[in-house]
Protein backbone atom coordinates (compact mmCIF):
# COMPACT_ATOMS: atom_id res chain seq x y z
CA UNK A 1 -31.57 -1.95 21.86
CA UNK A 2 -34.99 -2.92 21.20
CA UNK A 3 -35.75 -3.66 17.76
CA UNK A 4 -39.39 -3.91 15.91
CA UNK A 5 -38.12 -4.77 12.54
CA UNK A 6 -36.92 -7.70 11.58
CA UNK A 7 -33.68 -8.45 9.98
CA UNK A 8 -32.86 -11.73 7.64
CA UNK A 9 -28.92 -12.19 7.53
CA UNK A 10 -28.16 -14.10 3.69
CA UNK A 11 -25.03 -15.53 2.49
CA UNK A 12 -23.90 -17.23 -0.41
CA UNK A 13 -21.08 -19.75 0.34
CA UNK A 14 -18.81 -21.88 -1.31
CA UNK A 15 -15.43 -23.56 0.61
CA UNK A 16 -16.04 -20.95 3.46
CA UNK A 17 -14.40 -23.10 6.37
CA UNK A 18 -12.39 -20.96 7.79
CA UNK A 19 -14.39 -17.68 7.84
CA UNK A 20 -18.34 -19.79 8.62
CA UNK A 21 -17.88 -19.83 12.23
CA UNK A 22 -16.68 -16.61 13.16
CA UNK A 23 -19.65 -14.75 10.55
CA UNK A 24 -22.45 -16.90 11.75
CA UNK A 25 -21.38 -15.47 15.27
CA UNK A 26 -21.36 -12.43 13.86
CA UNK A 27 -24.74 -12.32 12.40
CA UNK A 28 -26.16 -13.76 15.37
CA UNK A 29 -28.02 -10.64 16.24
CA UNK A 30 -30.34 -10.70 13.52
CA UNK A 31 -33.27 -12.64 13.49
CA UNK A 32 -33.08 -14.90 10.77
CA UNK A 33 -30.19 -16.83 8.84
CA UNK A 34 -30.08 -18.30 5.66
CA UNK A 35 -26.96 -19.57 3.77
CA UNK A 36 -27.04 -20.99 -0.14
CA UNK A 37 -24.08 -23.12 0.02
CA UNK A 38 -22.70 -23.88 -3.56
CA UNK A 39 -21.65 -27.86 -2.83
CA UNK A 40 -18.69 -26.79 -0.70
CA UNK A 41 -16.32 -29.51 -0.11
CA UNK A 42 -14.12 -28.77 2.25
CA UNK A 43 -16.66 -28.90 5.26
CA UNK A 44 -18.54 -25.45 5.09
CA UNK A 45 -21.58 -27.41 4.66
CA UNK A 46 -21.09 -29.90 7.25
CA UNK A 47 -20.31 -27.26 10.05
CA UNK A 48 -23.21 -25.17 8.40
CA UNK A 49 -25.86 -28.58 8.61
CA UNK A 50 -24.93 -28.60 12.76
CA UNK A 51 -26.37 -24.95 13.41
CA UNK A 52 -29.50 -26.00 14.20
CA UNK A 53 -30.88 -22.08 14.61
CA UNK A 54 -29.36 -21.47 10.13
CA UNK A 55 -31.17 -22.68 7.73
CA UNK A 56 -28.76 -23.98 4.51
CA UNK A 57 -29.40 -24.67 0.78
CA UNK A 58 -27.43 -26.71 -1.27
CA UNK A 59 -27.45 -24.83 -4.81
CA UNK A 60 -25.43 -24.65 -8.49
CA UNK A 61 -23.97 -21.83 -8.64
CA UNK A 62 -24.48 -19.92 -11.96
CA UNK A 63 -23.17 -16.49 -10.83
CA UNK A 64 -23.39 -13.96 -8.57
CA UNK A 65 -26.42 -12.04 -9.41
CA UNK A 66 -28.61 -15.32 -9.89
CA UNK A 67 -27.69 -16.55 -6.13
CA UNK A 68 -28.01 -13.58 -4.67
CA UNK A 69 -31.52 -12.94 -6.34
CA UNK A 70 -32.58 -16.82 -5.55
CA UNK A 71 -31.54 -16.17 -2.05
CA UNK A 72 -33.70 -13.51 -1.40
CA UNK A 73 -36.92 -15.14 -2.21
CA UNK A 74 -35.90 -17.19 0.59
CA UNK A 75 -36.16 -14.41 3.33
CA UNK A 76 -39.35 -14.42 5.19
CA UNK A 77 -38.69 -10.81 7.11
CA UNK A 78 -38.85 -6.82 6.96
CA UNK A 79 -35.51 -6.41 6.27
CA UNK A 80 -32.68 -8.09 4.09
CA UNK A 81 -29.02 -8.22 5.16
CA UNK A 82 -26.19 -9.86 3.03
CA UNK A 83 -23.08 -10.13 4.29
CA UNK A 84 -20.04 -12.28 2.59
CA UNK A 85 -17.84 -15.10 4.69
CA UNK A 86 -14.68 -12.61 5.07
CA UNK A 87 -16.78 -9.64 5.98
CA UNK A 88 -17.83 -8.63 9.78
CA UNK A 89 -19.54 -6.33 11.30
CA UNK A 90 -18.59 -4.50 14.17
CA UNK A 91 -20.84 -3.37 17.61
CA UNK A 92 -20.76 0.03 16.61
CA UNK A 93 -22.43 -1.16 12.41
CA UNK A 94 -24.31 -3.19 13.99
CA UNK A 95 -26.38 -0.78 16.35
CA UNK A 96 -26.53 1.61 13.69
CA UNK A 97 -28.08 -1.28 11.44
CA UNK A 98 -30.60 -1.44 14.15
CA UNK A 99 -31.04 2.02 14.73
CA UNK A 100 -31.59 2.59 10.62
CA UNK A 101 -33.90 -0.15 9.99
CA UNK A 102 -36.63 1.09 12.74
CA UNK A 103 -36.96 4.46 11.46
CA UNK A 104 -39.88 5.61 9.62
CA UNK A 105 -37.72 7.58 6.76
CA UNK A 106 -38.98 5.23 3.75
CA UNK A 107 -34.86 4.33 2.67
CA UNK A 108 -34.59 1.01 0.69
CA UNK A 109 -31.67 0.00 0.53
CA UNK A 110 -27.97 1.65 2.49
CA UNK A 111 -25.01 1.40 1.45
CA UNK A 112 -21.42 0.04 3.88
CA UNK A 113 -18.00 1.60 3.44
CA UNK A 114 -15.49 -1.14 3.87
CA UNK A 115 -12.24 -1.24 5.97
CA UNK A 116 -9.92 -4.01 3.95
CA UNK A 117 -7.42 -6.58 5.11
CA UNK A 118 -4.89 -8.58 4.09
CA UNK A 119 -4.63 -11.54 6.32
CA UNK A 120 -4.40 -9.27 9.44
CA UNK A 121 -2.88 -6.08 8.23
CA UNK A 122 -5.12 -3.07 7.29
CA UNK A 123 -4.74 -1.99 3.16
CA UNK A 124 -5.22 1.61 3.50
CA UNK A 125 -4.77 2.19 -0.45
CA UNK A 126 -4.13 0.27 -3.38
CA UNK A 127 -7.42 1.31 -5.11
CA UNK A 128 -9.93 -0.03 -1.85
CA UNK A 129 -9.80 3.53 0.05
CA UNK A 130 -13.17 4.46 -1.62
CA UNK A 131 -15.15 1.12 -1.45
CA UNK A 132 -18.69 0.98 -1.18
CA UNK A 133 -20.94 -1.68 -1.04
CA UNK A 134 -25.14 -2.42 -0.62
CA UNK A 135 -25.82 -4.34 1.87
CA UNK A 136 -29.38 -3.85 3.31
CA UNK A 137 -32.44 -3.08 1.96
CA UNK A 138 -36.07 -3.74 2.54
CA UNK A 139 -37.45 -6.77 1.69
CA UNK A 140 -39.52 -6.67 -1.85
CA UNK A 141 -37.67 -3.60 -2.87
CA UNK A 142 -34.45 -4.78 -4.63
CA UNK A 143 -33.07 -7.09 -7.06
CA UNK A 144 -29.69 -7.75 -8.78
CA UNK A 145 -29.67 -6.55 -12.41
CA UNK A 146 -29.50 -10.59 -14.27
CA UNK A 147 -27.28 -9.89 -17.02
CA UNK A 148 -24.67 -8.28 -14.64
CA UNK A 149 -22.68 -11.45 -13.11
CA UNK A 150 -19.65 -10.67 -11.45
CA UNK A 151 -19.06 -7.44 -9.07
CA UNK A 152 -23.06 -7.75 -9.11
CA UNK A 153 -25.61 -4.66 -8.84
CA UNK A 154 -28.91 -4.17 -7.41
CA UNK A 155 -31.29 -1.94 -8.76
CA UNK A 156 -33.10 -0.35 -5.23
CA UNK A 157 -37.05 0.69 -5.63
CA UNK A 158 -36.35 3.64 -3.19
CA UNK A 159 -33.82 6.00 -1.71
CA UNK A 160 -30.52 4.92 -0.61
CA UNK A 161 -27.98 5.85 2.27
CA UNK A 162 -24.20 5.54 3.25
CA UNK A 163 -24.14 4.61 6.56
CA UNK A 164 -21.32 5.94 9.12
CA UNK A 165 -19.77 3.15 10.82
CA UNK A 166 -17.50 0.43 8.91
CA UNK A 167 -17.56 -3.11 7.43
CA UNK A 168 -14.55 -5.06 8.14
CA UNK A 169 -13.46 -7.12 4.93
CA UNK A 170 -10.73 -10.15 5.39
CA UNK A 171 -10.63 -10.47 1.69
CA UNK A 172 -6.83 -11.49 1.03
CA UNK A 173 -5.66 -14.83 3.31
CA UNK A 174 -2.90 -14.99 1.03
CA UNK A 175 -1.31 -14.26 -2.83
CA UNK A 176 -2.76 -17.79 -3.79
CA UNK A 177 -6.26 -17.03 -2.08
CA UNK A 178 -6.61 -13.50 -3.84
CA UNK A 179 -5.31 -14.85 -7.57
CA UNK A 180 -7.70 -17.32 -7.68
CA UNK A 181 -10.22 -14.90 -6.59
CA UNK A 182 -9.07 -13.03 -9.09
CA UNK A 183 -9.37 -15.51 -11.59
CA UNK A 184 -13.01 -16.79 -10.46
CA UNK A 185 -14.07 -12.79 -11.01
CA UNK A 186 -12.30 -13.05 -14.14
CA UNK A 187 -13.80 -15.94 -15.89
CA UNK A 188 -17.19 -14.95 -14.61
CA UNK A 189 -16.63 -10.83 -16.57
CA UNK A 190 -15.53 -12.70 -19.66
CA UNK A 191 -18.65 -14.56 -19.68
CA UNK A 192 -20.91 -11.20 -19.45
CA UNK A 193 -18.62 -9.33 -22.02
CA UNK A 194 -19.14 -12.48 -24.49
CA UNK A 195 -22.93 -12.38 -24.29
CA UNK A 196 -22.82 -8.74 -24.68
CA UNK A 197 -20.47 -9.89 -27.86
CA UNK A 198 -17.42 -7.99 -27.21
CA UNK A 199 -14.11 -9.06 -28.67
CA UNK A 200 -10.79 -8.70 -27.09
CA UNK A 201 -7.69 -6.87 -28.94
CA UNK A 202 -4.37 -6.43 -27.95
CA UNK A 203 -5.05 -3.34 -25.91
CA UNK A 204 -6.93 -4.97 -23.59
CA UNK A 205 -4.40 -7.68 -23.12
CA UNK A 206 -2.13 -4.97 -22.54
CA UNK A 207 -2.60 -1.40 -22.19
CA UNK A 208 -5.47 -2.07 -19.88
CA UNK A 209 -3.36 -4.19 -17.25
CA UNK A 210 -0.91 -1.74 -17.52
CA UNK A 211 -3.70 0.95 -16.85
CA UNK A 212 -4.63 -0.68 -13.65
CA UNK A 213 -1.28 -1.39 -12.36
CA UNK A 214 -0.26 2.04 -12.50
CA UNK A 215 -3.35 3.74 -11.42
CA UNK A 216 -3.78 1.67 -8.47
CA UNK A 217 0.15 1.31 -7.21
CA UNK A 218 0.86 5.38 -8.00
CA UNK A 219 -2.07 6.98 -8.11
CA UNK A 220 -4.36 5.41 -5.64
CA UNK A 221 -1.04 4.87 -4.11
CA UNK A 222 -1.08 1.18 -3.40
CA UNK A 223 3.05 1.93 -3.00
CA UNK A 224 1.86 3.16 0.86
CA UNK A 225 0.68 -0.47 1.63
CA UNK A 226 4.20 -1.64 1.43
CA UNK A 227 4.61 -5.38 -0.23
CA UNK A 228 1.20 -5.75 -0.10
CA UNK A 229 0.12 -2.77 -1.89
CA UNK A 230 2.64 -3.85 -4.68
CA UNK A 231 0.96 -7.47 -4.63
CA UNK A 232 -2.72 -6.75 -4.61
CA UNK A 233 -1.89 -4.32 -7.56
CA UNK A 234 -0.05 -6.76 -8.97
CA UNK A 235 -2.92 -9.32 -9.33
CA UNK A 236 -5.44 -7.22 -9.85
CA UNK A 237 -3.91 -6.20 -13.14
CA UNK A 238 -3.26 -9.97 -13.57
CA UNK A 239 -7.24 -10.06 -13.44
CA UNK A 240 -7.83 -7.53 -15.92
CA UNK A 241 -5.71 -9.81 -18.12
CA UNK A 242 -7.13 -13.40 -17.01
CA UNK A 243 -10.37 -11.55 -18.04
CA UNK A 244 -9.22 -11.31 -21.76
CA UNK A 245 -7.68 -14.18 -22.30
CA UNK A 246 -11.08 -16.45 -20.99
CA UNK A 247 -12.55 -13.67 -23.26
CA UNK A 248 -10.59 -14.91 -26.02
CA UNK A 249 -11.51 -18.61 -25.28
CA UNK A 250 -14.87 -18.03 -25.02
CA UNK A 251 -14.54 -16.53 -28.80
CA UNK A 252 -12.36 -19.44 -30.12
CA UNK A 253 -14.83 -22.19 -28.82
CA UNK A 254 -18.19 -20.03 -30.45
């Protein structure tokens, strides 16, 4: 397909070395690549510095909606696509990408359902059967609200659109890989509730892990992805939990 617009791919990276090949390869169609690297050090940078055709920042992280912001001041085209290490896209996204970006309906910014996976099986439930995500959006048109840090939003100067096909999203390697995921998201929401000056209490500890235990293992029946179901559940409730207790740090050391 012929394309007139052009399309920068960003990431933001840090200890990516097993997913960095296979994205890069995946992104390969667009026309423009641009990875901020937070001082990886277990070779994502090195493999990154070879690709002569990606250009690669070394930068602090702070969080989320800081790198993503700085990183798309470095674009130079039409068109702004972020994608994540452990997400791909397949032929079918990626011709309607292509397809979306060239027509002349003034949309800013669309939106990519996500398939999930742990390593290589397929979570159907567990609270990920509705997940949306932004993804693309016209360059000069969007930028991630500062003071929210961790599950990140942008605020879109324009109209918006789901598109049809699917992201693929190899979140979960393993139970170690997704805890300290977990935990990362964790200390990073405990920050943004302290500067917002909210103090933890015993139902949040408590009730609220509880909360999203159940709701995600019955209700959103996480039970259907087998062991799992029961484990993602598990330690996503452990996050909501993590989340107060950094909380509580935070608060002790003020």
């Amino acid at each position: 397909m012929n394309k007139t617009k052009k399309i920068s791919a960003l990431l933001i990276t840090y200890n990516e070395v097993n997913h960095i090949d296979q994205v890069i390869e995946n992104i390969s169609f667009t026309d423009e690549i641009i990875v901020i690297d937070s001082f990886s050090s277990d070779g994502t940078f090195e493999k990154l510095n070879a690709m002569k055709h990606v250009k690669t920042i070394q930068r602090n992280f702070e969080n989320f909606a800081d790198q993503r912001n700085f990183a798309i001041k470095q674009a130079e085209n039409d068109w702004i696509l972020f994608i994540d290490a452990d997400e791909r896209i397949p032929e079918k996204l990626k011709t309607e990408i292509l397809k979306e970006v060239n027509l002349p309906d003034g949309t800013a910014g669309f939106m990519f359902k996500r398939l999930y996976f742990f390593k290589q099986k397929r979570i159907r439930f567990s609270g990920f059967q509705t997940d949306t995500t932004y993804r693309l959006f016209q360059k000069g048109k969007v930028k991630y609200i500062e003071d929210k840090i961790v599950h990140e939003a942008p605020i879109i100067r324009g109209k918006s659109k789901v598109l049809k096909n699917y992201m693929l999203h190899y979140c979960f390697d393993n139970s170690a890989h997704y805890k300290s995921k977990m935990e990362h998201y964790a200390r990073l929401k405990a920050q943004e509730l302290f500067r917002k000056e909210k103090k933890p209490n015993l139902f949040h500890f408590y009730i609220r892990p509880f909360y999203k235990f159940i709701t995600n293992y019955f209700f959103r029946l996480g039970f259907l992805d087998g062991k799992e179901g029961f484990i993602i559940c598990y330690l996503s409730a452990y996050g909501v939990n993590y989340r107060y207790k950094k909380l509580k740090e935070l608060w002790l050391r003020s």
